[in-house]
Protein backbone atom coordinates (compact mmCIF):
# COMPACT_ATOMS: atom_id res chain seq x y z
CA UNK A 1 0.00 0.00 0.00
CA UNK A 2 1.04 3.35 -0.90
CA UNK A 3 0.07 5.75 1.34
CA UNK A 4 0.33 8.42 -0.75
CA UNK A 5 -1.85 7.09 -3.27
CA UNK A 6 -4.41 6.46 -1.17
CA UNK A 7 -7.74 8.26 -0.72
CA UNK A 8 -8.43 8.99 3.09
CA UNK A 9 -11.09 6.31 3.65
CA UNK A 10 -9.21 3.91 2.44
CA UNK A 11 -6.25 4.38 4.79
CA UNK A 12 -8.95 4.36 7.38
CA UNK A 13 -9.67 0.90 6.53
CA UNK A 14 -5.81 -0.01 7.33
CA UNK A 15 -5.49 -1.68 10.35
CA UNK A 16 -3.50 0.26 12.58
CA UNK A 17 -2.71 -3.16 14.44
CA UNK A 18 -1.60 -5.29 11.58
CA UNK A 19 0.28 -2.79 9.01
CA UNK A 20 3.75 -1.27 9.26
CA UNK A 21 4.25 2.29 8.21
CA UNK A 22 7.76 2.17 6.25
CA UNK A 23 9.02 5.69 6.15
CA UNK A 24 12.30 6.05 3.74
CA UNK A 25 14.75 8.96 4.47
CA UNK A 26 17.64 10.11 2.53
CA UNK A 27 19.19 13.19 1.25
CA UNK A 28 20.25 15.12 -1.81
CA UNK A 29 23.90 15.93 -1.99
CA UNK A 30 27.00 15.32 -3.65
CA UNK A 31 28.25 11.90 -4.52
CA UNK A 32 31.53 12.62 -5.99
CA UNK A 33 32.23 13.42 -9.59
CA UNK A 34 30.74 10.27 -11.07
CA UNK A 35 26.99 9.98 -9.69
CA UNK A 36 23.63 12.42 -9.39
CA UNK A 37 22.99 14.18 -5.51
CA UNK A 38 19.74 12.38 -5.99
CA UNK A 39 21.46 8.53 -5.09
CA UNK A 40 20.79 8.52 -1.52
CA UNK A 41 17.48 8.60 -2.48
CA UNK A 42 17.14 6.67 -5.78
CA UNK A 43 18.72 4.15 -3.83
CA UNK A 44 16.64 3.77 -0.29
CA UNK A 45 13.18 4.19 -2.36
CA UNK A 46 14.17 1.78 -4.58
CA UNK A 47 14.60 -0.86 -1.22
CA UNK A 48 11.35 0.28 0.00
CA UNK A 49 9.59 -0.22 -2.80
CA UNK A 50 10.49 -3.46 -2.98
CA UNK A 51 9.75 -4.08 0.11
CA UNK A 52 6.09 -3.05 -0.39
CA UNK A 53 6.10 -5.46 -3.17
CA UNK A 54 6.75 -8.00 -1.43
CA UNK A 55 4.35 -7.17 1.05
CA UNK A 56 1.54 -5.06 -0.36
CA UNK A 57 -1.52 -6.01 2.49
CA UNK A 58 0.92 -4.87 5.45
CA UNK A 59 3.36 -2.47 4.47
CA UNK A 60 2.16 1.18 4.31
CA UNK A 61 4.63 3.12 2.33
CA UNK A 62 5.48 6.58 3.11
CA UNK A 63 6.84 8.99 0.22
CA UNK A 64 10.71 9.37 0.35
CA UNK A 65 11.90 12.09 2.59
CA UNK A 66 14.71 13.60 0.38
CA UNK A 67 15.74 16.54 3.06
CA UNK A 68 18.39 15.01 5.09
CA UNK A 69 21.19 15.93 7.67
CA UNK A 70 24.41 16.82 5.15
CA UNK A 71 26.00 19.71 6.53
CA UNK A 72 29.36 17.32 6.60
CA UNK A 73 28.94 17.80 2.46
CA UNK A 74 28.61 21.20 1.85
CA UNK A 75 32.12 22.16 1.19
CA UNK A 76 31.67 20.45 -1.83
CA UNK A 77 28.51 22.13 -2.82
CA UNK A 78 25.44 20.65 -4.58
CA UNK A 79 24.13 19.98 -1.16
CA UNK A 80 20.72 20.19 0.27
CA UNK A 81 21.03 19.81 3.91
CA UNK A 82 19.12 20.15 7.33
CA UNK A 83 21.29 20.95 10.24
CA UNK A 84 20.85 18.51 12.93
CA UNK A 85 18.45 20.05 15.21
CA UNK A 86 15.90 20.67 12.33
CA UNK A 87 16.25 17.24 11.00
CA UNK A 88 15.33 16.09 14.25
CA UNK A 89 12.26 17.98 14.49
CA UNK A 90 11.13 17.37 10.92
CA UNK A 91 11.46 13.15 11.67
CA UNK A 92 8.91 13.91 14.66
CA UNK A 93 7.24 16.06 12.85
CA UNK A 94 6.51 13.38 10.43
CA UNK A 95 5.90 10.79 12.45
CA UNK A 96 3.71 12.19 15.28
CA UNK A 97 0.30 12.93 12.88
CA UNK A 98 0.51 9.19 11.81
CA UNK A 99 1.30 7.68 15.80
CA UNK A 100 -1.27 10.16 16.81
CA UNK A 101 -3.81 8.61 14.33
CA UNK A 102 -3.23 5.23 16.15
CA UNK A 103 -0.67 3.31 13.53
CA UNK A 104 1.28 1.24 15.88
CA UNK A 105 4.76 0.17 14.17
CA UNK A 106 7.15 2.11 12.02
CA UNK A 107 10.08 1.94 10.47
CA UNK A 108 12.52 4.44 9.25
CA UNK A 109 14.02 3.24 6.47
CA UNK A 110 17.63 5.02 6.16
CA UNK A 111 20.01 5.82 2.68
CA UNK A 112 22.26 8.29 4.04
CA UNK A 113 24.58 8.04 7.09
CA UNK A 114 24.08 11.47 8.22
CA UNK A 115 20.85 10.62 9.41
CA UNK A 116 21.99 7.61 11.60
CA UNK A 117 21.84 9.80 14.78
CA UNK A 118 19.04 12.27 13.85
CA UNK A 119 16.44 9.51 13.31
CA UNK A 120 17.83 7.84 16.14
CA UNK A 121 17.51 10.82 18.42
CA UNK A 122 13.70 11.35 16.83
CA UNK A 123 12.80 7.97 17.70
CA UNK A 124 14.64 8.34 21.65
CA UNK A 125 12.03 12.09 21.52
CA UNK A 126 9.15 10.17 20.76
CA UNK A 127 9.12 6.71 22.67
CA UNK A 128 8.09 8.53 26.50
CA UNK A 129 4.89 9.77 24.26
CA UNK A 130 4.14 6.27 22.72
CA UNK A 131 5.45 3.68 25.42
CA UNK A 132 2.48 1.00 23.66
CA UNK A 133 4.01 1.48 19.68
CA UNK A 134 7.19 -0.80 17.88
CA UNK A 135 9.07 2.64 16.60
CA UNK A 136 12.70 1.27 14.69
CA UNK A 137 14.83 2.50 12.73
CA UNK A 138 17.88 1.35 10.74
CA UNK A 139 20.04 2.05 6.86
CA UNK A 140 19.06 -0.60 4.86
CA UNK A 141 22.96 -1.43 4.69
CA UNK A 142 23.01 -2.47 8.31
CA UNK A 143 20.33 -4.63 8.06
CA UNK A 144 21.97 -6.35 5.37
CA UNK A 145 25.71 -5.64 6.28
CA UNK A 146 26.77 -9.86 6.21
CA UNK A 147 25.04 -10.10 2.62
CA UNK A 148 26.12 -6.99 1.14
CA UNK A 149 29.41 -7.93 2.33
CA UNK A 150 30.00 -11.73 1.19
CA UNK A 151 28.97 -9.73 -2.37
CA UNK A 152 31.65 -7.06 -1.97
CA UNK A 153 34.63 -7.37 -4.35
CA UNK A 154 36.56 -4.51 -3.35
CA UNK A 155 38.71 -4.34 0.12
CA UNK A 156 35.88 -2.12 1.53
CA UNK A 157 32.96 -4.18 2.78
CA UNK A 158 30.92 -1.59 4.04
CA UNK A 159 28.60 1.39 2.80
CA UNK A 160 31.29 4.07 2.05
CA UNK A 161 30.15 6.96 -0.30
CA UNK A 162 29.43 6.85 -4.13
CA UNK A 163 31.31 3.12 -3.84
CA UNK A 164 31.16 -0.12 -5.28
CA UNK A 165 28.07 -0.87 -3.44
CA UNK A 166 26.07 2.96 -3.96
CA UNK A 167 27.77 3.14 -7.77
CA UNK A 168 26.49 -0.48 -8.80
CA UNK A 169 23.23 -0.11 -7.66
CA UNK A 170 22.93 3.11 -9.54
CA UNK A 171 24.53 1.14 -12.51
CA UNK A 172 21.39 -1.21 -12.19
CA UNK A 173 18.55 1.19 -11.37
CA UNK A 174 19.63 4.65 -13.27
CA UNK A 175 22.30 4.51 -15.38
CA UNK A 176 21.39 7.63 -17.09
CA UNK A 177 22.41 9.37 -13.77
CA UNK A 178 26.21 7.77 -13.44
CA UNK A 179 29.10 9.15 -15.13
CA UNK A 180 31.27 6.61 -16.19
CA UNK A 181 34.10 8.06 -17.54
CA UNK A 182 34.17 10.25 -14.38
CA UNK A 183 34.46 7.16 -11.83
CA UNK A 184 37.60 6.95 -9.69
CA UNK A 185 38.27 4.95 -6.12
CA UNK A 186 38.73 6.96 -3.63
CA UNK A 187 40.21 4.79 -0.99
CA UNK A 188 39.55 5.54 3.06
CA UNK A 189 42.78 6.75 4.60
CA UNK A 190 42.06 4.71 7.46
CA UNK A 191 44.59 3.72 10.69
CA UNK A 192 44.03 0.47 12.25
CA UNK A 193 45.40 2.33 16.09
CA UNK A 194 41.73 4.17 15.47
CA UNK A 195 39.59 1.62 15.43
CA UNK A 196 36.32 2.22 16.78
CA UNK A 197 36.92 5.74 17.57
CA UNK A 198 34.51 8.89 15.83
CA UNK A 199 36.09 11.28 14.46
CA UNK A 200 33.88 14.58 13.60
CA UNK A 201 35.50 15.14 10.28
CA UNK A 202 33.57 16.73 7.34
CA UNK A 203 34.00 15.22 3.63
CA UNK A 204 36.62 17.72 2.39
CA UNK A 205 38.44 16.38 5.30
CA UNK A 206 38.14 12.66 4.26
CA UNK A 207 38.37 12.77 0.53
CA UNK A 208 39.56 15.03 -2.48
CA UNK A 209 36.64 14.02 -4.92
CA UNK A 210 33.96 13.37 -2.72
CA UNK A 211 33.89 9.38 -2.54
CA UNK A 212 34.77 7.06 -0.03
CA UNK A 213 35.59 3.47 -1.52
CA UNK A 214 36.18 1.34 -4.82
CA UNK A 215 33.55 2.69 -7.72
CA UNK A 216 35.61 1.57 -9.85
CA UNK A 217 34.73 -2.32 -9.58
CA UNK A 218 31.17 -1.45 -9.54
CA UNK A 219 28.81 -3.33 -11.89
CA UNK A 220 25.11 -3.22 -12.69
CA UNK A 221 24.91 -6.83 -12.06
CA UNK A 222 26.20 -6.70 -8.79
CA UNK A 223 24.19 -3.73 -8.14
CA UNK A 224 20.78 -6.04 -8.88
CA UNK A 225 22.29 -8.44 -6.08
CA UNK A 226 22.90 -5.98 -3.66
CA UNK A 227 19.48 -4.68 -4.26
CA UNK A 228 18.14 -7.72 -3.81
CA UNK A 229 19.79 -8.50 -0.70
CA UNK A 230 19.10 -5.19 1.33
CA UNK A 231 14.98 -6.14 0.29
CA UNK A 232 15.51 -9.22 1.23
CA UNK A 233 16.90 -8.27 4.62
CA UNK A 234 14.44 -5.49 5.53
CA UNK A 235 11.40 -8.02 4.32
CA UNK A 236 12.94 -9.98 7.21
CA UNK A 237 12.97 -7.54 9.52
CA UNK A 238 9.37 -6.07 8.90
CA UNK A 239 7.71 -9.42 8.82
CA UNK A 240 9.73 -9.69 12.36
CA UNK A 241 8.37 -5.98 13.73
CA UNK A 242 4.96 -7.16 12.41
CA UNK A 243 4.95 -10.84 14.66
CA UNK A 244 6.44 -8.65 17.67
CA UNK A 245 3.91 -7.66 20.82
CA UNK A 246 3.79 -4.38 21.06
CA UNK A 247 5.03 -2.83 24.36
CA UNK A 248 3.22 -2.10 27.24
């Protein structure tokens, strides 16, 4: 079910009790020389909506929230961005009408790390106000970080930035919007005596082009199969939130 192209009495007809309201977020910034500021988003809608093909009588799909948290991108320009206090606000802001009209689980469905901690803090905001709802949240990547990695070629086996995984999948689902002949790696200058440690470091700080892993082996073909695995994976996880009690 698409919420959005749905007529008010029939979303009344919904069961608050047995649906999930799947609410994608991304953003719209730059993704290095090779691939459109729209990925983040291309991408995570793309998971979602085959996620509510796979379950179209319990999944109630929310429009993809393109305004995300990027202010660690604008040196670079071609960056829409939040700061982090207003994307806060505007993830309870979305969710409160719809827990306030008695939908019981949600899931934010995340493409772009730098709303890990905002949807995390909107979700920590809203749980005192709705102690009896399932409220998660999680980037489709982490949900399927073992598949997407056994798939990985590069060294890299997790979500970097306009990488083998974000550049493949592009390669698969746009490739009208990726410039080839632009691609270059853009390997993490990483040190092992760090590990574990965050580091508040903007983009310009981490990369000269604006990509963080191994484009360069991307391939639509392993795009579809990385694709397929984070739907797979968050399938999983909604049939899961949809079997679990809800809180008391």
């Amino acid at each position: 079910m698409k919420f959005h192209e749905m007529t008010f009495p029939e979303l009344r007809l919904v069961s608050r009790a047995g649906a999930l309201v799947l609410a994608p977020i991304a953003a719209v910034e730059q993704h290095s020389r090779h691939l459109a500021v729209l990925t983040d988003t291309v991408l995570v809608s793309a998971v979602a909506e085959g996620v509510e093909r796979r379950l179209p009588d319990s999944v109630v799909l929310l429009p993809t929230l393109w305004f995300g948290a990027s202010h660690h991108h604008l040196r670079f320009g071609a960056t829409l961005s939040a700061t982090v206090d207003v994307h806060i606000d505007l993830l309870c802001d979305l969710l409160t009408p719809l827990l306030d009209d008695g939908w019981q689980r949600v899931l934010l469905l995340n493409g772009h790390g730098g709303n890990i901690d905002t949807m995390q803090i909107a979700l920590r905001r809203l749980q005192p106000r709705y102690r009896d709802r399932i409220l998660g949240a999680a980037s489709y990547w982490d949900l399927a970080a073992a598949e997407l990695s056994a798939l990985a070629e590069g060294p890299r086996k997790t979500m970097g930035h306009a990488c083998e995984f974000e550049t493949s999948m592009m390669l698969a689902l746009r490739p009208d919007l990726v410039r080839r002949d632009q691609i270059r790696d853009d390997p993490p200058r990483e040190d092992a005596a760090l590990r574990g440690l965050y580091l508040a470091e903007d983009m310009k700080q981490r990369t000269d082009h604006g990509a963080v892993g191994y484009p360069e082996l991307a391939t639509a073909e392993k795009g579809l199969a990385f694709l397929a695995a984070a739907v797979a994976r968050t399938v999983e996880v909604v049939e899961a939130l949809l079997r679990r009690k809800l809180p008391e």
